[in-house]
Structures are given as C-alpha cells and as structure tokens.
PDB file of N, CA and C in Angstrom:
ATOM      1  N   UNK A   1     -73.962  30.887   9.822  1.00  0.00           N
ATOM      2  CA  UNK A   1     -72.701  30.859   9.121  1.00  0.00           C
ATOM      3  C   UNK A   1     -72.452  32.178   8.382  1.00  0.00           C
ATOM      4  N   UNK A   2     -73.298  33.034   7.887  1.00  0.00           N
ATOM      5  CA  UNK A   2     -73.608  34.078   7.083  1.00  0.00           C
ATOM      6  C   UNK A   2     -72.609  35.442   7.864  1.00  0.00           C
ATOM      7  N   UNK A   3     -72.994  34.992   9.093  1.00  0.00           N
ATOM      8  CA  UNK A   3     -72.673  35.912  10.291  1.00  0.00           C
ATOM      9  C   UNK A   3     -71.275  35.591  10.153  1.00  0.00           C
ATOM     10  N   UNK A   4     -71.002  34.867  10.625  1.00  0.00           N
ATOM     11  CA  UNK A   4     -69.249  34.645  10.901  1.00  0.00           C
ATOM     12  C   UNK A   4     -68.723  35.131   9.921  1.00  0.00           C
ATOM     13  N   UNK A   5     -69.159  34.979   8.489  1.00  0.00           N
ATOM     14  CA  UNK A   5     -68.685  35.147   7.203  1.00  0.00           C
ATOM     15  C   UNK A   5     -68.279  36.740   7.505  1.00  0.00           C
ATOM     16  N   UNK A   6     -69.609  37.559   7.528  1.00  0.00           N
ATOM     17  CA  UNK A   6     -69.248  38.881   7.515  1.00  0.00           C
ATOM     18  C   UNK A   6     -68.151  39.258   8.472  1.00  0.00           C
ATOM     19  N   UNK A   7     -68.772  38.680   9.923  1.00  0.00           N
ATOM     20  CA  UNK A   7     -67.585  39.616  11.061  1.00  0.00           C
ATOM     21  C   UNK A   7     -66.483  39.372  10.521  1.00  0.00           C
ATOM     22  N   UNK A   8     -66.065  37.995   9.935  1.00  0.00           N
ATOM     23  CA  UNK A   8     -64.716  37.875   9.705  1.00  0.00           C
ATOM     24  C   UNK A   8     -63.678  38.962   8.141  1.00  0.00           C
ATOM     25  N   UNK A   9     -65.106  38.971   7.744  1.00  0.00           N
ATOM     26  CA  UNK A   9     -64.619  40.124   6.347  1.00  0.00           C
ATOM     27  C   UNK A   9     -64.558  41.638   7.138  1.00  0.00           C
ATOM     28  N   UNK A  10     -65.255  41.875   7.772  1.00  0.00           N
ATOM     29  CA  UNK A  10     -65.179  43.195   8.418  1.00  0.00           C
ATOM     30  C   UNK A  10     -64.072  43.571   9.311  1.00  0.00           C
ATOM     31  N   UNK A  11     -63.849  41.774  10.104  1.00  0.00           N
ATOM     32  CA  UNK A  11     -62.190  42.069  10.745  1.00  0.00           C
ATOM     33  C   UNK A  11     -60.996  42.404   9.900  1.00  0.00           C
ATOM     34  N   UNK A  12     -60.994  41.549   9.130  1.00  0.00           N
ATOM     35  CA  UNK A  12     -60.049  41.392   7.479  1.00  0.00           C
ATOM     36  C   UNK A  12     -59.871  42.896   6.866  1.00  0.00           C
ATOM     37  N   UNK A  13     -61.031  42.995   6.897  1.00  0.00           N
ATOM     38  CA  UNK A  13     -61.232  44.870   6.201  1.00  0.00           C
ATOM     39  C   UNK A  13     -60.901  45.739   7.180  1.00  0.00           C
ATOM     40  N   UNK A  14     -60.884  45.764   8.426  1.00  0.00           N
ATOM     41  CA  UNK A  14     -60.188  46.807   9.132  1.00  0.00           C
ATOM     42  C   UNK A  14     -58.726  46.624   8.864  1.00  0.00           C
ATOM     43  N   UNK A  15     -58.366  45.310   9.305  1.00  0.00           N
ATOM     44  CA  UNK A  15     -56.870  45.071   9.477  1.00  0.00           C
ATOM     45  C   UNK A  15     -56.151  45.970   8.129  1.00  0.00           C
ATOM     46  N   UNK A  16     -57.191  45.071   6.920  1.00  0.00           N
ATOM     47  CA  UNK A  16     -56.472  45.917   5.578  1.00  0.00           C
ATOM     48  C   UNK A  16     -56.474  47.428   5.981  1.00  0.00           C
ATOM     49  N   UNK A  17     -57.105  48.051   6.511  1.00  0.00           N
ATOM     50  CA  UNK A  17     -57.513  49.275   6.157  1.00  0.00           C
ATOM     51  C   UNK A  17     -56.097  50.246   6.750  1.00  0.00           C
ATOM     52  N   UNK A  18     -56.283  49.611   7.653  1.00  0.00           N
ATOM     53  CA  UNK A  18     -54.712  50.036   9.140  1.00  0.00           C
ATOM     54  C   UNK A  18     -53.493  50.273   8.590  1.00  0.00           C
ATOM     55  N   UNK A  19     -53.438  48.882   7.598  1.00  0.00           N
ATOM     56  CA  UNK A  19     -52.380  48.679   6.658  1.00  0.00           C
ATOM     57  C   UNK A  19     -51.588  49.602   6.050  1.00  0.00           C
ATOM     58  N   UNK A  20     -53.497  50.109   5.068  1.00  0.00           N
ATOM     59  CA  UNK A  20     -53.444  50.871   3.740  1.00  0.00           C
ATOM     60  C   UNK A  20     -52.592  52.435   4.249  1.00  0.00           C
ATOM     61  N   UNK A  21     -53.662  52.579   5.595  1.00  0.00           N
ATOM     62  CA  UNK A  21     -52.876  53.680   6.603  1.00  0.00           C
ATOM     63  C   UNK A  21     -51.555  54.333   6.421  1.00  0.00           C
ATOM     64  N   UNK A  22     -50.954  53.100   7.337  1.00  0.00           N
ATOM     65  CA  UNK A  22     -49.598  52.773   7.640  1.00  0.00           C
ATOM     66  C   UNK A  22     -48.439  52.915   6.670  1.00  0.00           C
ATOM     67  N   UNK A  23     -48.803  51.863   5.142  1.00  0.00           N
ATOM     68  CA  UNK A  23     -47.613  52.322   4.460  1.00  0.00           C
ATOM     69  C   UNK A  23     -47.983  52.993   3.519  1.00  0.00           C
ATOM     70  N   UNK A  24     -46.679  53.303   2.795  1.00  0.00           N
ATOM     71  CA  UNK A  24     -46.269  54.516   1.936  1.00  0.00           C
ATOM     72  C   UNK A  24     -46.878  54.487   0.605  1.00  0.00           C
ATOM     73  N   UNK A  25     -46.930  53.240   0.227  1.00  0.00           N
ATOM     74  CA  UNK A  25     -47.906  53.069  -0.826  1.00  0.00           C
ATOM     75  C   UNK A  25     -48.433  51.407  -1.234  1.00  0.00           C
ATOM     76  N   UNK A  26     -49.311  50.662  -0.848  1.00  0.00           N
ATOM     77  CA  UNK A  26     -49.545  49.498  -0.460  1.00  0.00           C
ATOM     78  C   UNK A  26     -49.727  48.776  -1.845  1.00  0.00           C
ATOM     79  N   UNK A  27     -49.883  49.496  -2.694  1.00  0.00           N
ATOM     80  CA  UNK A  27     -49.998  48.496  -4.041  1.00  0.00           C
ATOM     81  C   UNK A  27     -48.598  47.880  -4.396  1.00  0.00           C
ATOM     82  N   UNK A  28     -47.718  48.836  -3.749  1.00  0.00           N
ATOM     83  CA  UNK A  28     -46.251  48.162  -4.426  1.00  0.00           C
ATOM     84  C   UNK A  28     -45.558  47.807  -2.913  1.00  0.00           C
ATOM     85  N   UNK A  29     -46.340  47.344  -1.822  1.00  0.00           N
ATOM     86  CA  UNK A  29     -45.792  47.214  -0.537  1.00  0.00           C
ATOM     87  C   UNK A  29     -45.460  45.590  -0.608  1.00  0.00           C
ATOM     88  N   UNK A  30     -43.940  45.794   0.086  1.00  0.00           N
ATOM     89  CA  UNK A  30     -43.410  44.633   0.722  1.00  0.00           C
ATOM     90  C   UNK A  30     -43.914  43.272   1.559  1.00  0.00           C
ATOM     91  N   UNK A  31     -44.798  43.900   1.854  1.00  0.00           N
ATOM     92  CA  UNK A  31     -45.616  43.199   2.852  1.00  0.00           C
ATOM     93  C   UNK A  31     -47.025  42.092   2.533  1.00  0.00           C
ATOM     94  N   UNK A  32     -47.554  41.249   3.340  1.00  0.00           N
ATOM     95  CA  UNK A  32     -48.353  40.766   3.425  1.00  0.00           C
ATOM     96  C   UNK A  32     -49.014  40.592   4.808  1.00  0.00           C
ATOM     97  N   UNK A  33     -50.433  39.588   4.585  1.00  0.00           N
ATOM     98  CA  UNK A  33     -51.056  39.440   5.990  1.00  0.00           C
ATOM     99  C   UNK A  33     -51.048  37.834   5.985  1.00  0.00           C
ATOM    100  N   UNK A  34     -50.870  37.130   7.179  1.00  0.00           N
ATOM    101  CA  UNK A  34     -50.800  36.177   6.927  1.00  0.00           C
ATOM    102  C   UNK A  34     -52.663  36.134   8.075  1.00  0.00           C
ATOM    103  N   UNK A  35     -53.351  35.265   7.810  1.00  0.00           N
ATOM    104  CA  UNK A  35     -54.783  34.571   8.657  1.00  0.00           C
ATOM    105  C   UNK A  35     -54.364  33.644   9.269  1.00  0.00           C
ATOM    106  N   UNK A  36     -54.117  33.875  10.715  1.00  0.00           N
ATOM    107  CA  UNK A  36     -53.194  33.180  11.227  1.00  0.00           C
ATOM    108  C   UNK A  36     -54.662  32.043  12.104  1.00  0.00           C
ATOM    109  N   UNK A  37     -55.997  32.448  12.511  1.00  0.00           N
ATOM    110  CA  UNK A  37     -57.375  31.956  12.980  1.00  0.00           C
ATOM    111  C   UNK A  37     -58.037  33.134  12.414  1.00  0.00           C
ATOM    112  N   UNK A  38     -58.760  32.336  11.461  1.00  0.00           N
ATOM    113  CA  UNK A  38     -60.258  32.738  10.366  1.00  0.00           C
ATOM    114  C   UNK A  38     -61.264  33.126  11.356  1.00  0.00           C
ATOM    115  N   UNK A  39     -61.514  32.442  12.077  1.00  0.00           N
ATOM    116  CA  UNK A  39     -62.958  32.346  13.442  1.00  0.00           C
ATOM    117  C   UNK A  39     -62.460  32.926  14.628  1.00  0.00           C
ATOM    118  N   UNK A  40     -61.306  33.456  14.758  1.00  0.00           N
ATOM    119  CA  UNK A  40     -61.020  34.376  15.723  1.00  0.00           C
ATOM    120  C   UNK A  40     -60.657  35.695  15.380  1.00  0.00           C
ATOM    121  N   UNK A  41     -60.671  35.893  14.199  1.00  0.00           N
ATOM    122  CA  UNK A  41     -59.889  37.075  13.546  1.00  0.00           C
ATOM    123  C   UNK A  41     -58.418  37.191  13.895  1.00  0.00           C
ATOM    124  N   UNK A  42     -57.583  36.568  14.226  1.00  0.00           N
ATOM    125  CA  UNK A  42     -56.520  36.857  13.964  1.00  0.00           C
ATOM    126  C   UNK A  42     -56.051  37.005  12.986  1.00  0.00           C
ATOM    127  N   UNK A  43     -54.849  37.875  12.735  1.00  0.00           N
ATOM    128  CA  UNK A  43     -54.258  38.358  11.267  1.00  0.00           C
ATOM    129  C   UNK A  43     -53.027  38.820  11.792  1.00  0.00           C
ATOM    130  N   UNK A  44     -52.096  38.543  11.265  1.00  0.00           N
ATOM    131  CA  UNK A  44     -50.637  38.937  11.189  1.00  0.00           C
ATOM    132  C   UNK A  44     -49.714  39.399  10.367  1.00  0.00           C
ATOM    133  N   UNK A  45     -49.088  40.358  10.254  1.00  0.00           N
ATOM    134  CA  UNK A  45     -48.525  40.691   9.082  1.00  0.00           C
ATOM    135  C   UNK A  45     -46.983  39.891   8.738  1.00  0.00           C
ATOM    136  N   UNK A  46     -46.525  40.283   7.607  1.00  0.00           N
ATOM    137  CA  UNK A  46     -45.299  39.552   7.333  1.00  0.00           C
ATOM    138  C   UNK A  46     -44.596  39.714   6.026  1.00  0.00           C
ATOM    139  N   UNK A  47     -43.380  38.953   6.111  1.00  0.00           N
ATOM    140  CA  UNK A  47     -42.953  39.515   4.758  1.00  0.00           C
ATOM    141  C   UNK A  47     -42.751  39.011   3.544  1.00  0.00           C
ATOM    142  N   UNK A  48     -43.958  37.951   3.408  1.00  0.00           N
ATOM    143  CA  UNK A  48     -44.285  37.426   2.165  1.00  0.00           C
ATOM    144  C   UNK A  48     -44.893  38.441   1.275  1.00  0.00           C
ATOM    145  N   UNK A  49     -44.263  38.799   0.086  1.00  0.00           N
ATOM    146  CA  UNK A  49     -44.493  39.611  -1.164  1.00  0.00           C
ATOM    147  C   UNK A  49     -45.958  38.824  -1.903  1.00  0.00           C
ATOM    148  N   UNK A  50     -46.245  37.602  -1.759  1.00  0.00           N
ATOM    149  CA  UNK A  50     -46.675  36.899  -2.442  1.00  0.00           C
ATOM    150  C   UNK A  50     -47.608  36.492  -1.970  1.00  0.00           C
ATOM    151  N   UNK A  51     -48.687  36.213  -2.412  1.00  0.00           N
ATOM    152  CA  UNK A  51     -50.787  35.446  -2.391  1.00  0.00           C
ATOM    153  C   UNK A  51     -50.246  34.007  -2.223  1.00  0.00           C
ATOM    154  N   UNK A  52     -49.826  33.159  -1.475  1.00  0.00           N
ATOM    155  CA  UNK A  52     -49.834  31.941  -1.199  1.00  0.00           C
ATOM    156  C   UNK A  52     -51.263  30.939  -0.724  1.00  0.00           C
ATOM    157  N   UNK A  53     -52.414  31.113  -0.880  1.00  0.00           N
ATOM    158  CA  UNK A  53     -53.670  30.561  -0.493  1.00  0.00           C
ATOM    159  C   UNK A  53     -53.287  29.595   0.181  1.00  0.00           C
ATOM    160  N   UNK A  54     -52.573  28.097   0.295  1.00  0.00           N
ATOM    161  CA  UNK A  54     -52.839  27.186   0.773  1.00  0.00           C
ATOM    162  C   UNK A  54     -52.071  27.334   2.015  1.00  0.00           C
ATOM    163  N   UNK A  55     -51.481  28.618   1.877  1.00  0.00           N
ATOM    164  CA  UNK A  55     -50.894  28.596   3.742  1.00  0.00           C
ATOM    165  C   UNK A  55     -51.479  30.514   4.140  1.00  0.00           C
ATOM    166  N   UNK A  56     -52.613  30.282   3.446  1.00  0.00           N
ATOM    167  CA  UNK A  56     -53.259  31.518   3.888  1.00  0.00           C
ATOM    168  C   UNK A  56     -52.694  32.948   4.411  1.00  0.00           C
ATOM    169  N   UNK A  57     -51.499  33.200   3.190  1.00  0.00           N
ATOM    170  CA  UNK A  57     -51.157  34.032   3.154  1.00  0.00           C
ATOM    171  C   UNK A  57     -51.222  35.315   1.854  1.00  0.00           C
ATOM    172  N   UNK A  58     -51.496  36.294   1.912  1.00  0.00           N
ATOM    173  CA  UNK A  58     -51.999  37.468   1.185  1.00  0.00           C
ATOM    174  C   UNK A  58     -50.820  38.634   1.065  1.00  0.00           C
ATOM    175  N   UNK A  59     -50.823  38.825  -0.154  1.00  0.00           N
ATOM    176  CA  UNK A  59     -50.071  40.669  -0.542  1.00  0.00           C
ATOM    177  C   UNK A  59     -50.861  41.566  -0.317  1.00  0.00           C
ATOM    178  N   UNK A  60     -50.557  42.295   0.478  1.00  0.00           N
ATOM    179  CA  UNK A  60     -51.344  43.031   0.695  1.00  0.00           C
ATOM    180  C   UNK A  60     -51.854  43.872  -0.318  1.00  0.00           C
ATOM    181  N   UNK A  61     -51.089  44.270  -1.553  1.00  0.00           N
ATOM    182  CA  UNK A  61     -51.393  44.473  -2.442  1.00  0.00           C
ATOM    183  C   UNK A  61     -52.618  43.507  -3.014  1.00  0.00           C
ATOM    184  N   UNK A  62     -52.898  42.440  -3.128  1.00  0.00           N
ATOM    185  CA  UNK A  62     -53.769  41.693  -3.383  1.00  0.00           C
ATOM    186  C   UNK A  62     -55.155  41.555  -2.892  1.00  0.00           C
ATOM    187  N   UNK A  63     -55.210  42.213  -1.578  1.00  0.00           N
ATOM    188  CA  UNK A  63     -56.055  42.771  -0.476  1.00  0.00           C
ATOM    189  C   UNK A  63     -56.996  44.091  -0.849  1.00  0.00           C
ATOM    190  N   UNK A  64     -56.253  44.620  -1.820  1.00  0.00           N
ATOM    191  CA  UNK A  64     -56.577  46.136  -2.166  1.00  0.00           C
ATOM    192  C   UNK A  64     -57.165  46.202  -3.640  1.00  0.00           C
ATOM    193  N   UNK A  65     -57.862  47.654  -3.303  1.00  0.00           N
ATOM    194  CA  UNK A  65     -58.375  47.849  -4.567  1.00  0.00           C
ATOM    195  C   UNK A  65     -58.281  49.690  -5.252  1.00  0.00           C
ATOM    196  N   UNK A  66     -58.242  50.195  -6.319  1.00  0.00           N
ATOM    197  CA  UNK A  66     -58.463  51.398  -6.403  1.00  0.00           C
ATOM    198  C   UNK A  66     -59.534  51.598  -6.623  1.00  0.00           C
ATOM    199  N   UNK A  67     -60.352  52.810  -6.023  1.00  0.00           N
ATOM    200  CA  UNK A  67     -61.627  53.108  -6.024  1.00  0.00           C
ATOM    201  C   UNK A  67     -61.799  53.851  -6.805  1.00  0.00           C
ATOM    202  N   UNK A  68     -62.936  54.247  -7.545  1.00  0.00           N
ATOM    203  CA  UNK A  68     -63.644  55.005  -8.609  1.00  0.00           C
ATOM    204  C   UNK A  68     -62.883  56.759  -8.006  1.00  0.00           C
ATOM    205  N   UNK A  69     -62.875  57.216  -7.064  1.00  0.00           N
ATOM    206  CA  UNK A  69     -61.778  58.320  -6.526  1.00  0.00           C
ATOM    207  C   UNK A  69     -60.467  57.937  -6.585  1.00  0.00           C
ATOM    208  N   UNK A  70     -59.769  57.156  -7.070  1.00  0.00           N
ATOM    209  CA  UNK A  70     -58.221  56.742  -7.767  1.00  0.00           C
ATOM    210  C   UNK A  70     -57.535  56.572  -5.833  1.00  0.00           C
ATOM    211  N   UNK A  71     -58.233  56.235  -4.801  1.00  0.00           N
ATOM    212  CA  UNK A  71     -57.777  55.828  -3.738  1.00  0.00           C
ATOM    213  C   UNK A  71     -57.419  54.313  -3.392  1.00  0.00           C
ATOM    214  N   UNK A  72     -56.739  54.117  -2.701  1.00  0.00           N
ATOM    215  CA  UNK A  72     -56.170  53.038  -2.799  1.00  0.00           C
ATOM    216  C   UNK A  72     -57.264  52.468  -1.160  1.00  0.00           C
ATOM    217  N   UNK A  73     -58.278  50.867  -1.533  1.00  0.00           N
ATOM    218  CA  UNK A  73     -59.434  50.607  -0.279  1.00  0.00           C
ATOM    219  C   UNK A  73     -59.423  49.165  -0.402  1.00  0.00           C
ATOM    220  N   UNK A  74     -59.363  48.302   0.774  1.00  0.00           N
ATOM    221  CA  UNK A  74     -59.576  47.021   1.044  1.00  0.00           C
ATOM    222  C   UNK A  74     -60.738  46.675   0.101  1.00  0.00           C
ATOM    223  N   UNK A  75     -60.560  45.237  -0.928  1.00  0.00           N
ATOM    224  CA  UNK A  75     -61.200  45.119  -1.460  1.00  0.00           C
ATOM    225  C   UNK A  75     -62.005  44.054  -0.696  1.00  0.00           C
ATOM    226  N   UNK A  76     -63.171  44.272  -0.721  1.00  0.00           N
ATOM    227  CA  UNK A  76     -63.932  43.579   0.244  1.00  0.00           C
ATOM    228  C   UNK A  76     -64.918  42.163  -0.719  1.00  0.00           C
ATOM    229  N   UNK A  77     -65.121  42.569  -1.920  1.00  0.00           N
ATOM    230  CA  UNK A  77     -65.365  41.536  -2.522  1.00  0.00           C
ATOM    231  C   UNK A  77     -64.073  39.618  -2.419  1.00  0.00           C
ATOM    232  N   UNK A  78     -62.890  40.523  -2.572  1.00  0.00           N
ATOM    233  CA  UNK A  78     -61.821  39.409  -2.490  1.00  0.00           C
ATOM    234  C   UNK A  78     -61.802  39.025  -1.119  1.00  0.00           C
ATOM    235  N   UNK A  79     -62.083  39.798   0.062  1.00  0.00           N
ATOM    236  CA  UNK A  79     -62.946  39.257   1.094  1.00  0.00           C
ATOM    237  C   UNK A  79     -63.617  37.640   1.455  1.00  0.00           C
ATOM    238  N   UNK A  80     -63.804  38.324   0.529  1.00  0.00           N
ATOM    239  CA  UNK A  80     -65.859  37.351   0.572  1.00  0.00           C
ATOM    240  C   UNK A  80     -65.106  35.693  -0.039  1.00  0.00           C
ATOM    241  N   UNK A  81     -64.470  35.980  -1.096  1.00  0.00           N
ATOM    242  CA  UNK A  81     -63.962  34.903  -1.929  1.00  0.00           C
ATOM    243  C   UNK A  81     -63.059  34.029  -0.907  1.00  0.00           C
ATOM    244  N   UNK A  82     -61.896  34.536   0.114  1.00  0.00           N
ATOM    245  CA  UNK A  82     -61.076  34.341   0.719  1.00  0.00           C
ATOM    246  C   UNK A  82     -62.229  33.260   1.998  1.00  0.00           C
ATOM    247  N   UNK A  83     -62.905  34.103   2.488  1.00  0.00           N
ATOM    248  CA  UNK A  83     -63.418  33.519   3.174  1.00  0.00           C
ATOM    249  C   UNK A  83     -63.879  32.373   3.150  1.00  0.00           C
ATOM    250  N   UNK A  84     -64.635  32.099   1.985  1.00  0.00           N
ATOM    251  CA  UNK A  84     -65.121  30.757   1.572  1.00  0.00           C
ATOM    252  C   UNK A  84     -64.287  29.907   1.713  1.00  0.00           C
ATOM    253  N   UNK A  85     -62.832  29.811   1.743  1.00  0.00           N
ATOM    254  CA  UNK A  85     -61.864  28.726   1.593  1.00  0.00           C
ATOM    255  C   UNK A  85     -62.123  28.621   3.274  1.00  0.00           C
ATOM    256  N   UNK A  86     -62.550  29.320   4.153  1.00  0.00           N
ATOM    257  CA  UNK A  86     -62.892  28.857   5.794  1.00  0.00           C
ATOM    258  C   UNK A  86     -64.462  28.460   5.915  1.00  0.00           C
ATOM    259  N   UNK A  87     -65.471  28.814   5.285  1.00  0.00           N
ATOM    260  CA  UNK A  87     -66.809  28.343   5.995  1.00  0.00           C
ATOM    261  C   UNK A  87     -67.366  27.248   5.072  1.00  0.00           C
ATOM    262  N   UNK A  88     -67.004  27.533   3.691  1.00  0.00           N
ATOM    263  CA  UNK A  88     -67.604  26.665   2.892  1.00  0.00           C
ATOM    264  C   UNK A  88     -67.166  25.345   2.777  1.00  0.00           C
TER     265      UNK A  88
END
C-alpha cells in the first residue's frame, strides 16, 4: 500500500509541477486539478478556484508551496495528506 501511496504522490507532483510551469503565477491561478482515478493517476484540470475534498477537487494554489528560495513547488507533504483520503 506504501507503494501506491508514493507513485500516486509522485504522479500528483509531476502533474502539479507542469502546472506550476505553465501558468503565470499559480498561487493566484484560476485553476484547479480535479483526481479524477487516485490508482490510476489520472488528474484533470479545471476551473474550480476552490479545495472541494469531498469531490476531490484542489486549487492549485492549494497544491503549492513557497520554498526556502521564495519559488513557487508542489507541496508534496499536502500530497501525502490528500492521499490518505484514497488508501487509508
């Protein structure tokens, strides 16, 4: 189970990462990801502004973190937390 946990944070953390890429500035971005299959990694984006958990949807802003270099990086701890609402 440990396993799935990670691949699925590591899928999660790329997707964020693509994201962070992509727009212009993701802390104040429009956007979200919705987890559309936890155990398949699917992820979809969309245009919920808003952390809705019970329909497993995320701000992407909420996804993110600033790093000790004032960069804007998938927070991978909130990861870990997210996940649990799938294995645990």
């Amino acid at each position: 189970m440990q396993e799935e946990i990670n691949e699925f944070v590591e899928a999660l953390y790329r997707f964020v990462a693509d994201e962070i890429k992509r727009a212009a500035d993701p802390i104040y971005s429009q956007e979200g990801i919705k987890i559309v299959d936890a155990r398949n990694h699917i992820f979809r984006l969309t245009d919920a502004v808003r952390t809705d958990e019970a329909e497993d949807t995320y701000a992407l802003s909420d996804l993110c973190m600033v790093d000790e270099s004032m960069q804007t990086v998938p927070n991978r701890q909130r990861m870990y937390r997210i996940a649990r609402n799938h294995w645990l």
